[in-house]
C-alpha atoms as a PDB file:
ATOM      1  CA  UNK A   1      -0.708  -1.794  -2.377  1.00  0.00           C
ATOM      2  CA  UNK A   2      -2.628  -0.911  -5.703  1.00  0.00           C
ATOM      3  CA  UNK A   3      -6.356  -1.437  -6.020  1.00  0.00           C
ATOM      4  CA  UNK A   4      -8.764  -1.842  -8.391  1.00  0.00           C
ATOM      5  CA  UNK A   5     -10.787   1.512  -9.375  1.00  0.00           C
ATOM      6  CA  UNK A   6     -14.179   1.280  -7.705  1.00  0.00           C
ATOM      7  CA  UNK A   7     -17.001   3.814  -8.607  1.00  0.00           C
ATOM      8  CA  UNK A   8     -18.898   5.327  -5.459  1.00  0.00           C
ATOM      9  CA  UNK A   9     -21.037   7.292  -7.001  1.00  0.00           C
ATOM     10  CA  UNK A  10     -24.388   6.352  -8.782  1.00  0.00           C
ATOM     11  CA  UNK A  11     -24.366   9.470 -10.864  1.00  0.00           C
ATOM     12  CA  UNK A  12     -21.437  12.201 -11.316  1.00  0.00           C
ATOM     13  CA  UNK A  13     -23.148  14.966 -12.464  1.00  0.00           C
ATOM     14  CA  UNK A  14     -25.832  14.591  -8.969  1.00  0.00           C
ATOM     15  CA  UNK A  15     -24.246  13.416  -6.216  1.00  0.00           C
ATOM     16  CA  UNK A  16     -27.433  12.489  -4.199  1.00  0.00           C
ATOM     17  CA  UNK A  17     -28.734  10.899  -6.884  1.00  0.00           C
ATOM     18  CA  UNK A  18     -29.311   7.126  -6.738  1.00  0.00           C
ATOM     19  CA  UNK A  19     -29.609   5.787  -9.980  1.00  0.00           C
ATOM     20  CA  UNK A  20     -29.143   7.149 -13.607  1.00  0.00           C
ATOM     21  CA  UNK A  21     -29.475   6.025 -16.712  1.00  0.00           C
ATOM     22  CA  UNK A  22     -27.470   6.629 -19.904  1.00  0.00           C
ATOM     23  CA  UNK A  23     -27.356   5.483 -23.876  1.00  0.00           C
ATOM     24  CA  UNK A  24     -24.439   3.232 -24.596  1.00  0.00           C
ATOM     25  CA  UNK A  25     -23.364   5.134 -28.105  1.00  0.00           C
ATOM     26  CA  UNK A  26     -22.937   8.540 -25.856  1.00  0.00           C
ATOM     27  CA  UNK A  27     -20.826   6.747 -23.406  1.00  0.00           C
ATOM     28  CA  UNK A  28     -19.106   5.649 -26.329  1.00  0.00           C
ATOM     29  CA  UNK A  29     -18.669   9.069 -27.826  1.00  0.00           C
ATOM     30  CA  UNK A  30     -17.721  10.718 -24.653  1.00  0.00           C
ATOM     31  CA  UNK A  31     -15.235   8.268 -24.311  1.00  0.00           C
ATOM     32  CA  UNK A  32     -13.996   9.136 -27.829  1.00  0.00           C
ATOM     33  CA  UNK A  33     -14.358   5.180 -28.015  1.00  0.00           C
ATOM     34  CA  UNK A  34     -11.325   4.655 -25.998  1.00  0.00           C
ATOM     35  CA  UNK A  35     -11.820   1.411 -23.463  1.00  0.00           C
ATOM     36  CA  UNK A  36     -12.355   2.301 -19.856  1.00  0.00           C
ATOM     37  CA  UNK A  37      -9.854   0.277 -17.555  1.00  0.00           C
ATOM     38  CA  UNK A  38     -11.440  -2.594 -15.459  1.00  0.00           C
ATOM     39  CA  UNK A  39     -13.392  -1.136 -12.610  1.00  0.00           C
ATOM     40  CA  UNK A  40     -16.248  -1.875  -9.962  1.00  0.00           C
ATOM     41  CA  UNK A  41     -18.994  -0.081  -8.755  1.00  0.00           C
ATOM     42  CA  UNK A  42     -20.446   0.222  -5.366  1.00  0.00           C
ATOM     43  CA  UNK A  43     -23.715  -0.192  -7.298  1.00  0.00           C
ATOM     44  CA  UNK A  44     -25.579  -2.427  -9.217  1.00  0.00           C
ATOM     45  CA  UNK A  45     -25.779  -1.997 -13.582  1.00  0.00           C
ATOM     46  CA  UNK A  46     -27.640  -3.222 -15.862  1.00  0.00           C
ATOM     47  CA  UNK A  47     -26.792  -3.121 -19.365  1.00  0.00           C
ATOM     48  CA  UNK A  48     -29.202  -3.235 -22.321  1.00  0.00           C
ATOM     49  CA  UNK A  49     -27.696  -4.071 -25.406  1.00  0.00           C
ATOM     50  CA  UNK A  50     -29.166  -3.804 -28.388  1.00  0.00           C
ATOM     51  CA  UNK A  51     -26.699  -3.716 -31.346  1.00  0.00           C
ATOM     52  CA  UNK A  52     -22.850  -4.488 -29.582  1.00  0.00           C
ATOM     53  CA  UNK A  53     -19.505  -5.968 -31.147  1.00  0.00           C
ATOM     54  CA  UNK A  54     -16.646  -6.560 -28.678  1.00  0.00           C
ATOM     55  CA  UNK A  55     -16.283  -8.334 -24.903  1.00  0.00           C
ATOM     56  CA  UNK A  56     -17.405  -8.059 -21.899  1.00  0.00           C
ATOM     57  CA  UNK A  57     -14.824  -9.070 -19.260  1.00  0.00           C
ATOM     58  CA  UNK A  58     -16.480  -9.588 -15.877  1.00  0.00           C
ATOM     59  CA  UNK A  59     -14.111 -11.195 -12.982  1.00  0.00           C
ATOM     60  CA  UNK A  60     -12.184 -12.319 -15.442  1.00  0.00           C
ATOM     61  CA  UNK A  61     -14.542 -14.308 -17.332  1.00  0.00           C
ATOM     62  CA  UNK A  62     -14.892 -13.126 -20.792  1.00  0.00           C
ATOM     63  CA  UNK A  63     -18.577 -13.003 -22.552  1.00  0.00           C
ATOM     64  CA  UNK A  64     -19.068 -11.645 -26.239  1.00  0.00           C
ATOM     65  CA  UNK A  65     -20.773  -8.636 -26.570  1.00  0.00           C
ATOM     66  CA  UNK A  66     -23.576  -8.808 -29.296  1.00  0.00           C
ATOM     67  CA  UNK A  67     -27.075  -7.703 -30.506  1.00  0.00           C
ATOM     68  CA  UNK A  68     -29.736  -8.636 -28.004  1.00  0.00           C
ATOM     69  CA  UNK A  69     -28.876  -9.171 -24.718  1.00  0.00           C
ATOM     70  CA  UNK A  70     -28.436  -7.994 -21.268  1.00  0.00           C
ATOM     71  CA  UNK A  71     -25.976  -7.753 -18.855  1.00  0.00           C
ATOM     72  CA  UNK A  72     -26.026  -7.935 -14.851  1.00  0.00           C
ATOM     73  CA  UNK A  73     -23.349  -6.597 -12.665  1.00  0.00           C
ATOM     74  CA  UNK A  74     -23.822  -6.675  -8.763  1.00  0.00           C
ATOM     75  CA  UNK A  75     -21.645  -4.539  -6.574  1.00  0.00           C
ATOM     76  CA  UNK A  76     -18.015  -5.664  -6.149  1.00  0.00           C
ATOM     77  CA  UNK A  77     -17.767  -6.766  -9.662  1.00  0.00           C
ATOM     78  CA  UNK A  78     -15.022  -6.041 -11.733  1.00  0.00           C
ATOM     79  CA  UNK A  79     -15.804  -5.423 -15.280  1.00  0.00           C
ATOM     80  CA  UNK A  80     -14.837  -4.279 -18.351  1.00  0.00           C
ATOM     81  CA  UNK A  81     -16.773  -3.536 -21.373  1.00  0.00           C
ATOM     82  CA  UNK A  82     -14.121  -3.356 -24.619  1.00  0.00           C
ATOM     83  CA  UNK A  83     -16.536  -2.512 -27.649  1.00  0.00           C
ATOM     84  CA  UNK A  84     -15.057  -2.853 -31.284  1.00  0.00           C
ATOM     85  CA  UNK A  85     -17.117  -0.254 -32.568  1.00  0.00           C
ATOM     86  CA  UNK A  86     -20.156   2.124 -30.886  1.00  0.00           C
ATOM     87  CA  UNK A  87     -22.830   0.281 -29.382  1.00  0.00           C
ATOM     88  CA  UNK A  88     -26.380   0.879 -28.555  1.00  0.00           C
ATOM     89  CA  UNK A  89     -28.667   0.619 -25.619  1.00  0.00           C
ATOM     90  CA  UNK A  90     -28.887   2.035 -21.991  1.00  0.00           C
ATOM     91  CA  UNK A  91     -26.158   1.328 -19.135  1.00  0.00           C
ATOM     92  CA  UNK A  92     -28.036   1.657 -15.928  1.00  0.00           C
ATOM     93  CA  UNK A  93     -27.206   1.820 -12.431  1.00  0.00           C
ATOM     94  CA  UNK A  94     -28.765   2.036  -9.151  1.00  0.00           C
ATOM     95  CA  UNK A  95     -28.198   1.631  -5.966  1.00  0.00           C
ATOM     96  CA  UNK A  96     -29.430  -0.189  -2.618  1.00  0.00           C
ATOM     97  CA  UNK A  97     -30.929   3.134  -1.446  1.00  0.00           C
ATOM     98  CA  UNK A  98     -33.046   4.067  -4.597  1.00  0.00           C
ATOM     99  CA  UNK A  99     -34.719   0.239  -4.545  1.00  0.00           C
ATOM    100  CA  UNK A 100     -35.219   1.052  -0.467  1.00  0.00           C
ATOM    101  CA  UNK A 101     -37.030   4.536  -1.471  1.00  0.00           C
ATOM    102  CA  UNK A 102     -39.223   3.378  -4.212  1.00  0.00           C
ATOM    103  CA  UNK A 103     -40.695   0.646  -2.366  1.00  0.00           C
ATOM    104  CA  UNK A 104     -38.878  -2.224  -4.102  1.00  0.00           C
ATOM    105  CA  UNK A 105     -37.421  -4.352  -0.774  1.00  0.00           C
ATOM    106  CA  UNK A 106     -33.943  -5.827  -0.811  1.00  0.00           C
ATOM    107  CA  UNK A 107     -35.220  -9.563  -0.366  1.00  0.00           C
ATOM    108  CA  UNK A 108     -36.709  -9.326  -3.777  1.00  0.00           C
ATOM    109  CA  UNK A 109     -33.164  -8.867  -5.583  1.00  0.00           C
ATOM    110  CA  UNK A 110     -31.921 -10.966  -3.277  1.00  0.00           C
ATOM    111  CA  UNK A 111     -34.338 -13.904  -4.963  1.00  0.00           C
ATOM    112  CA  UNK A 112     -33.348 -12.610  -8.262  1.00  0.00           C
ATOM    113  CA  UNK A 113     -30.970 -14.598 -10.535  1.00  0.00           C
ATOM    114  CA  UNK A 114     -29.735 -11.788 -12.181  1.00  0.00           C
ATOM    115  CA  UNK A 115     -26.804 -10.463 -10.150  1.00  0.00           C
ATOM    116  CA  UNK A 116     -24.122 -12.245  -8.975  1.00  0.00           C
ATOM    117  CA  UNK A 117     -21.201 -11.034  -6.989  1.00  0.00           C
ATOM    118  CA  UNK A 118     -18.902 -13.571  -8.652  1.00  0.00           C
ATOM    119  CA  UNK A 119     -18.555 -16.762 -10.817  1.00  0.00           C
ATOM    120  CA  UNK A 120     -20.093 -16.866 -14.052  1.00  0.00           C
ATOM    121  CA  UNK A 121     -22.386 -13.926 -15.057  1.00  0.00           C
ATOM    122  CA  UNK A 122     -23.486 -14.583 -18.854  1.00  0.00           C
ATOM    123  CA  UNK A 123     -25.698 -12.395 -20.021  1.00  0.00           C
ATOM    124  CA  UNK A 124     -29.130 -13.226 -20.880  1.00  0.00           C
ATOM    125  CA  UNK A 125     -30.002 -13.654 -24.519  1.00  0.00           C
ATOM    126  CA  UNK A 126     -33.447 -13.019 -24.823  1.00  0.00           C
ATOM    127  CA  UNK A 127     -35.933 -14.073 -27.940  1.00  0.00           C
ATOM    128  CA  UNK A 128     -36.594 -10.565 -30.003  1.00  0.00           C
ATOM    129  CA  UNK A 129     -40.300 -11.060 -28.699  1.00  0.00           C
ATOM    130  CA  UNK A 130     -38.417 -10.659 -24.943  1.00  0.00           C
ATOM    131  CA  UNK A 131     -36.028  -8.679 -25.440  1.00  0.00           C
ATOM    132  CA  UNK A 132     -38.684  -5.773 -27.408  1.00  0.00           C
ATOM    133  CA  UNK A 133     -40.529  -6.076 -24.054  1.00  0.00           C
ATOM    134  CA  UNK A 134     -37.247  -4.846 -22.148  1.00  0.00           C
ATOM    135  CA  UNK A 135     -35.859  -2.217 -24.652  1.00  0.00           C
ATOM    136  CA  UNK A 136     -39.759  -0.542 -24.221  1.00  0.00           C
ATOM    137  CA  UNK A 137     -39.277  -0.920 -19.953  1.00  0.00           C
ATOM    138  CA  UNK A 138     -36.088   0.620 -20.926  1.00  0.00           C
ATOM    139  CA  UNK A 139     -37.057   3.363 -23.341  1.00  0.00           C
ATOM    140  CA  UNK A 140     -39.671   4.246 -20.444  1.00  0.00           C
ATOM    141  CA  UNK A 141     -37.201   4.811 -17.925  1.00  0.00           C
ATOM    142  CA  UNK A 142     -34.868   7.018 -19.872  1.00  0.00           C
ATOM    143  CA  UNK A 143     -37.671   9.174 -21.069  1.00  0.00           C
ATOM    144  CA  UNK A 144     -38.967   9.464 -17.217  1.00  0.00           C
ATOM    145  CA  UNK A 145     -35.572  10.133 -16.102  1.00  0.00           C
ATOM    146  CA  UNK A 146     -35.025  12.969 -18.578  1.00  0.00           C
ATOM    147  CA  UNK A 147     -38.148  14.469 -17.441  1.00  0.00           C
ATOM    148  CA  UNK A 148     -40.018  16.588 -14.753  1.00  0.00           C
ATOM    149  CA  UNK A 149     -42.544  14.243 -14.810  1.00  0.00           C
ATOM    150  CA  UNK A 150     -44.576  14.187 -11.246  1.00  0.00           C
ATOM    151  CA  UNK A 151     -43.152  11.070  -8.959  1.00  0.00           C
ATOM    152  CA  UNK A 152     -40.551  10.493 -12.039  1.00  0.00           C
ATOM    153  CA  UNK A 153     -38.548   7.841  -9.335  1.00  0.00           C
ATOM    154  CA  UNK A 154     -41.413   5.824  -8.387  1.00  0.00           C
ATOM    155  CA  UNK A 155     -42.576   5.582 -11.645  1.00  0.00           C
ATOM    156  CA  UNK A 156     -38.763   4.642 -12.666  1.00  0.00           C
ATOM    157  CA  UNK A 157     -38.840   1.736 -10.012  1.00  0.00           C
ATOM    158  CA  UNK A 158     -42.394   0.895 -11.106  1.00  0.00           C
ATOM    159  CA  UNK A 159     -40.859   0.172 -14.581  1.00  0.00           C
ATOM    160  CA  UNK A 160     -37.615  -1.328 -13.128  1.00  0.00           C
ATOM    161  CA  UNK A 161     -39.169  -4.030 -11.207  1.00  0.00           C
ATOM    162  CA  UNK A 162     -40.693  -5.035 -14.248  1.00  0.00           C
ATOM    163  CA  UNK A 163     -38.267  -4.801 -15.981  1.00  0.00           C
ATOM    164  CA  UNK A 164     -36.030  -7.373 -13.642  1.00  0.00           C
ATOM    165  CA  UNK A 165     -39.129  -9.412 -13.566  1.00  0.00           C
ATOM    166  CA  UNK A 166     -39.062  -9.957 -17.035  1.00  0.00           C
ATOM    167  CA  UNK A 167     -35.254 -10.587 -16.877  1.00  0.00           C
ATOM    168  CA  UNK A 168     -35.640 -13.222 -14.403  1.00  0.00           C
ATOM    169  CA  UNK A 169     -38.206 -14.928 -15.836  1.00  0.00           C
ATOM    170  CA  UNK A 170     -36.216 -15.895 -18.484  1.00  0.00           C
ATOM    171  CA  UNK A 171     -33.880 -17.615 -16.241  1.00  0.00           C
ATOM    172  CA  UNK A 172     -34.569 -21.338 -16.429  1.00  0.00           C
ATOM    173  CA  UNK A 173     -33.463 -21.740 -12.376  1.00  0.00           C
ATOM    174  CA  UNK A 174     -35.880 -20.999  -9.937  1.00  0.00           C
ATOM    175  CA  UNK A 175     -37.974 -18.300 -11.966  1.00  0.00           C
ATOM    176  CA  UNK A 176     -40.000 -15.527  -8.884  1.00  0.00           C
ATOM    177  CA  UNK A 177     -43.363 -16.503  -8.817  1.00  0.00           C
ATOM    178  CA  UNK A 178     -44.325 -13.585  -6.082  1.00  0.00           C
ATOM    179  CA  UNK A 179     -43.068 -11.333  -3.542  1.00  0.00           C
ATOM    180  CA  UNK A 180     -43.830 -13.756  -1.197  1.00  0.00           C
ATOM    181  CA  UNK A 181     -40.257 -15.324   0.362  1.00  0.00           C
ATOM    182  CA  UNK A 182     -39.975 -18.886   0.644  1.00  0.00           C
ATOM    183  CA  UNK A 183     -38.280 -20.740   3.409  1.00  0.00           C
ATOM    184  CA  UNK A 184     -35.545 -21.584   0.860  1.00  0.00           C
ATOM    185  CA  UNK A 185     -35.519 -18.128  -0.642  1.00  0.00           C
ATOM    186  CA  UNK A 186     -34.612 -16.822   3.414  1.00  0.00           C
ATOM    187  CA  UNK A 187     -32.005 -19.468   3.763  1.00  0.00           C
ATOM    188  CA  UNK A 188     -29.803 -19.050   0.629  1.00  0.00           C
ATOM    189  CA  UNK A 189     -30.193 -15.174   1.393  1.00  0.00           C
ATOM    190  CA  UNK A 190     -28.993 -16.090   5.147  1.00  0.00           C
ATOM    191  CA  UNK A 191     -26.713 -18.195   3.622  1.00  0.00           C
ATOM    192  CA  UNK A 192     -24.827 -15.754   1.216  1.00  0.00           C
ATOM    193  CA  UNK A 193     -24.990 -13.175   3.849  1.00  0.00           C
ATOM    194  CA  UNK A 194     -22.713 -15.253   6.041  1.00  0.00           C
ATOM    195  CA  UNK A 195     -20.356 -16.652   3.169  1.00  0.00           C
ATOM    196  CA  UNK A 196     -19.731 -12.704   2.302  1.00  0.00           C
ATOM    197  CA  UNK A 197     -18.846 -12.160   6.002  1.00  0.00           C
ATOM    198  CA  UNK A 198     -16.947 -15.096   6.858  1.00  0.00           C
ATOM    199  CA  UNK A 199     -15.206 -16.803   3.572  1.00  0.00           C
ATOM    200  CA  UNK A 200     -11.785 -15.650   4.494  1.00  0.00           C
ATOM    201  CA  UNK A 201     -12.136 -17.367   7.815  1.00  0.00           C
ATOM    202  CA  UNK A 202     -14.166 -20.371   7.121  1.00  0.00           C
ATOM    203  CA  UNK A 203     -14.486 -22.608   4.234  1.00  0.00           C
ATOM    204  CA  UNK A 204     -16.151 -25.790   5.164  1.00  0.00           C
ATOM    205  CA  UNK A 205     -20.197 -25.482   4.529  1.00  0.00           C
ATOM    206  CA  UNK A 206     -20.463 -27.489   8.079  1.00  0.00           C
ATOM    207  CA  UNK A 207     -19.327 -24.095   9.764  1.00  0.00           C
ATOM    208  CA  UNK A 208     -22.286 -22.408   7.834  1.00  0.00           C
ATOM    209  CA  UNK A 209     -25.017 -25.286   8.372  1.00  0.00           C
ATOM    210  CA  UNK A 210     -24.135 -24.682  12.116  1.00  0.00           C
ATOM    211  CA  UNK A 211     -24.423 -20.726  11.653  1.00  0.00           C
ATOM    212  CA  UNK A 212     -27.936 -21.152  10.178  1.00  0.00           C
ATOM    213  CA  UNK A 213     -28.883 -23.942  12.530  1.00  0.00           C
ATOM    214  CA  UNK A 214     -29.537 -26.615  10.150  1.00  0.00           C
ATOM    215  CA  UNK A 215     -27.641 -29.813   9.002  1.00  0.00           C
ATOM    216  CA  UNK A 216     -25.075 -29.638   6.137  1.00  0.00           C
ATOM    217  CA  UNK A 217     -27.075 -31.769   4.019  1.00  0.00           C
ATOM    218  CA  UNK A 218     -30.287 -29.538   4.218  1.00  0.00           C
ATOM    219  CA  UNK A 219     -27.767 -26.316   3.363  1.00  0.00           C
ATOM    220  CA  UNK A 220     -26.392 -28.645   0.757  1.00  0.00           C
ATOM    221  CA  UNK A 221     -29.642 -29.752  -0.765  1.00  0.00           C
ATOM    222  CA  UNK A 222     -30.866 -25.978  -0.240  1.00  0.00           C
ATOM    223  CA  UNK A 223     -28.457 -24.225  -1.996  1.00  0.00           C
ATOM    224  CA  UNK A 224     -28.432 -26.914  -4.838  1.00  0.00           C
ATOM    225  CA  UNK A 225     -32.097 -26.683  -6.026  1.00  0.00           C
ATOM    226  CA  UNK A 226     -31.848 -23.095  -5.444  1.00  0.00           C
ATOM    227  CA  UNK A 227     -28.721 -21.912  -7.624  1.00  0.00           C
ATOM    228  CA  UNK A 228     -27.470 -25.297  -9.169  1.00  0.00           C
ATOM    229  CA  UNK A 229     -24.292 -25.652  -7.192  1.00  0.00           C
ATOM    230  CA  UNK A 230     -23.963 -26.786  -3.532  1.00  0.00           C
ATOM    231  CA  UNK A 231     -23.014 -25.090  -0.668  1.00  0.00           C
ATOM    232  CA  UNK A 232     -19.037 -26.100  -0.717  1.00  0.00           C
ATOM    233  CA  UNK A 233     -19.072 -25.324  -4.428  1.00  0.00           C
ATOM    234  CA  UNK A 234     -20.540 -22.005  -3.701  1.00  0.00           C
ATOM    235  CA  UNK A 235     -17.355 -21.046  -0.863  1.00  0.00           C
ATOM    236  CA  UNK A 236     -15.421 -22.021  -2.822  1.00  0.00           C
ATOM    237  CA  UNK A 237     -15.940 -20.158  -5.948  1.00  0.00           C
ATOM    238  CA  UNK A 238     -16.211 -16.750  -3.738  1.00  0.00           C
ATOM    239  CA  UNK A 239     -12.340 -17.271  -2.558  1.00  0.00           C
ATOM    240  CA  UNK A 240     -11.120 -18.179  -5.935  1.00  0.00           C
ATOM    241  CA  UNK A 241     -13.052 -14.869  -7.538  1.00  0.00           C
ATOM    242  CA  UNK A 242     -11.290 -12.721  -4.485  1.00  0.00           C
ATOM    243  CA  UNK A 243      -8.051 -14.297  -5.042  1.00  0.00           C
ATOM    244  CA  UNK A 244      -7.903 -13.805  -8.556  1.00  0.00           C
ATOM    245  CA  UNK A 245      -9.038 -10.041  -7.668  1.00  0.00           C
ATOM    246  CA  UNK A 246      -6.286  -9.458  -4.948  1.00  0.00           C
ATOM    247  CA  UNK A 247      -3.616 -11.153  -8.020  1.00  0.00           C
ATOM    248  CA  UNK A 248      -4.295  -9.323 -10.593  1.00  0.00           C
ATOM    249  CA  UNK A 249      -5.552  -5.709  -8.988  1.00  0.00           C
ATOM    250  CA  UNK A 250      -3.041  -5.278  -5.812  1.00  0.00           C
ATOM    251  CA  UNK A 251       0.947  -6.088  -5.297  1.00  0.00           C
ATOM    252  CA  UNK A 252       0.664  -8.366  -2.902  1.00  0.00           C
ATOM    253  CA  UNK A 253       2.575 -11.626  -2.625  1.00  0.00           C
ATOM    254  CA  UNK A 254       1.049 -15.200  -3.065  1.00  0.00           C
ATOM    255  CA  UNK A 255       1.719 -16.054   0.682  1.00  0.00           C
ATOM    256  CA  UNK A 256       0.122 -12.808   1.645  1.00  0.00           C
ATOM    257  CA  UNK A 257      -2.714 -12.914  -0.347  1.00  0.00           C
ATOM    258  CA  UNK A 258      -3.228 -17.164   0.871  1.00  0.00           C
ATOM    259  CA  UNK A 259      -2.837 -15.689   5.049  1.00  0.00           C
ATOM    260  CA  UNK A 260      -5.615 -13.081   3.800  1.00  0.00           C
ATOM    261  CA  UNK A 261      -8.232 -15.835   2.572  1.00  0.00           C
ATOM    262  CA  UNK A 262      -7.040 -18.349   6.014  1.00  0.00           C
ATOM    263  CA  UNK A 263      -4.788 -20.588   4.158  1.00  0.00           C
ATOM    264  CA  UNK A 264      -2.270 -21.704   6.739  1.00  0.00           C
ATOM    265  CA  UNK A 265      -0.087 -22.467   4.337  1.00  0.00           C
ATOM    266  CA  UNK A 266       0.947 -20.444   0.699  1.00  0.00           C
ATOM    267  CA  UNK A 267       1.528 -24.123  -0.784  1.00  0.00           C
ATOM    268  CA  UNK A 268      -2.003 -24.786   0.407  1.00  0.00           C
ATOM    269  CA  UNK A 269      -3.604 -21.933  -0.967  1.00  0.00           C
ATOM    270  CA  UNK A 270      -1.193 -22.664  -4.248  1.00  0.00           C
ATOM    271  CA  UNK A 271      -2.516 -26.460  -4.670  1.00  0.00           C
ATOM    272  CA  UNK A 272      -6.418 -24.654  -4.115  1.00  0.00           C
ATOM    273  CA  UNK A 273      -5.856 -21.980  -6.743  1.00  0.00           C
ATOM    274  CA  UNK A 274      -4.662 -24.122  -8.938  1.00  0.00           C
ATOM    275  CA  UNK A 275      -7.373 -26.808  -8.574  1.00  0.00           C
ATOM    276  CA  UNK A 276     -10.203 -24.974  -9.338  1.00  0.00           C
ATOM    277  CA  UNK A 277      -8.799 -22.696 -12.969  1.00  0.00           C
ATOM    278  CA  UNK A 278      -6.034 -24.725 -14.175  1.00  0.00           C
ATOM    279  CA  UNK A 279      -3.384 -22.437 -13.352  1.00  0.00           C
ATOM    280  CA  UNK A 280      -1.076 -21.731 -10.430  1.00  0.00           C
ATOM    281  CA  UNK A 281      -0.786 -17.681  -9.038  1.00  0.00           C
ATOM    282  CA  UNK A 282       1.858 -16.790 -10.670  1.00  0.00           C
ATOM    283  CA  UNK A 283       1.172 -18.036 -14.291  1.00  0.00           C
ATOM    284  CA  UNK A 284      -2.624 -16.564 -13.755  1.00  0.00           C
ATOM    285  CA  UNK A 285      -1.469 -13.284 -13.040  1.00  0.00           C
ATOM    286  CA  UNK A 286       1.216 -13.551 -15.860  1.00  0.00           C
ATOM    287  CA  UNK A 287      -1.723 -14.589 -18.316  1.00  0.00           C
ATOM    288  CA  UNK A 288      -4.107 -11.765 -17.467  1.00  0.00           C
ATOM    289  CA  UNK A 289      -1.257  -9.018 -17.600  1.00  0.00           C
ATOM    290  CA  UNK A 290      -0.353 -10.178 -21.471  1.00  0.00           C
ATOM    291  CA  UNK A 291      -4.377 -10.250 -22.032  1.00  0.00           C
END
């Protein structure tokens, strides 16, 4: 069975290393402009754009790549970045381990709404008031990361959490007001935690509201004021995103692939698929293989 290319490593060139930081145009040149095939990273990226023309394909959802904005990618994703001509900014990564080591904890991603594993990540299109603010957070990390500069990482994740801050604020949905987690903030965290585990088993939000030991209409309500969709919505847009991965990036069959996400049945899984993006399978893998 093929796979999808995934990226391990944070940065090539130091294998400890976890996080790096590079300009777009010398990707670009590297590259000798030629478009890198869709791939994932075991890490999370961040791309600042700040002069772009192309796409940017990310679970197969296609977003225009422009002047001004910025683009989140959590691990898992599978993206694609197919520029028309150079562009310029920073592409940065980092990893779970660098945010544990420069004091920046876990939960506070977690409350971000910047990365999400799958569904719909537009980028964020900041004012040019904004988006100066994050080019200069930007511009500070790549000089501190191309120098000697005493406690260069903690000074990097000084300027990366505000960085994200400043990115999230932005957001219109539930916008951090502190480091301080909210009851709601542990539960959709709880909540995500156990969809990622379980989703190929269980679909029904009642199995989850019973995992977190609360009724399905507090999950419901929960996860709706939290990240504007509720909890069913939620399950099932993290089985349609896996099934679309496991039909375009492996060989295996439609019934195989349905038995893999607990469909009893490869018409039921079918009649799912094709709810939710307008196509059956078969025609969605067709589609994306003439793309």
């Amino acid at each position: 069975m093929e796979s999808v290319k995934t990226y391990q490593k944070v940065n090539k060139a130091e294998e400890s290393s976890n996080f790096s930081i590079s300009k777009m145009e010398d990707i670009y040149t590297k590259r000798n402009g030629e478009v890198d095939e869709p791939h994932r990273h075991n890490y999370y990226t961040v791309l600042i754009v700040n002069q772009g023309k192309g796409q940017h394909n990310i679970d197969f959802n296609t977003y225009e790549l422009t002047n001004h904005q910025v683009f989140f990618v959590a691990p898992g994703q599978v993206h694609q970045v197919m520029e028309a001509e150079k562009s310029f900014g920073y592409a940065m990564t980092f990893s779970n381990q660098f945010l544990i080591e420069n004091s920046i904890r876990l939960s506070f991603i977690d409350s971000l709404n910047l990365f999400n594993n799958y569904g719909q990540s537009p980028p964020l299109t900041p004012t040019k008031e904004k988006f100066d603010t994050i080019a200069h957070y930007s511009n500070q990390i790549f000089k501190l990361f191309r120098s000697d500069a005493n406690m260069k990482l903690l000074s990097i994740g000084a300027y990366l959490k505000l960085l994200l801050i400043e990115c999230n604020n932005i957001c219109s949905i539930n916008p951090i007001e502190s480091d301080v987690d909210t009851t709601g903030d542990n539960l959709i965290r709880k909540f995500k935690k156990a969809v990622e585990a379980h989703y190929k088993e269980e679909h029904s939000s009642s199995f989850y509201a019973n995992a977190l030991h609360i009724t399905p209409d507090h999950l419901n309500r929960t996860v709706k004021a939290k990240i504007g969709k509720t909890a069913k919505d939620y399950i099932q847009a993290r089985i349609i995103t896996e099934a679309k991965r496991l039909l375009f990036f492996t060989d295996a069959t439609n019934k195989e692939i349905a038995y893999a996400l607990g469909f009893n049945e490869p018409g039921n899984f079918s009649a799912f698929f094709k709810k939710h993006t307008q196509l059956s399978p078969s025609s969605f893998k067709k589609k994306e293989q003439k793309s």
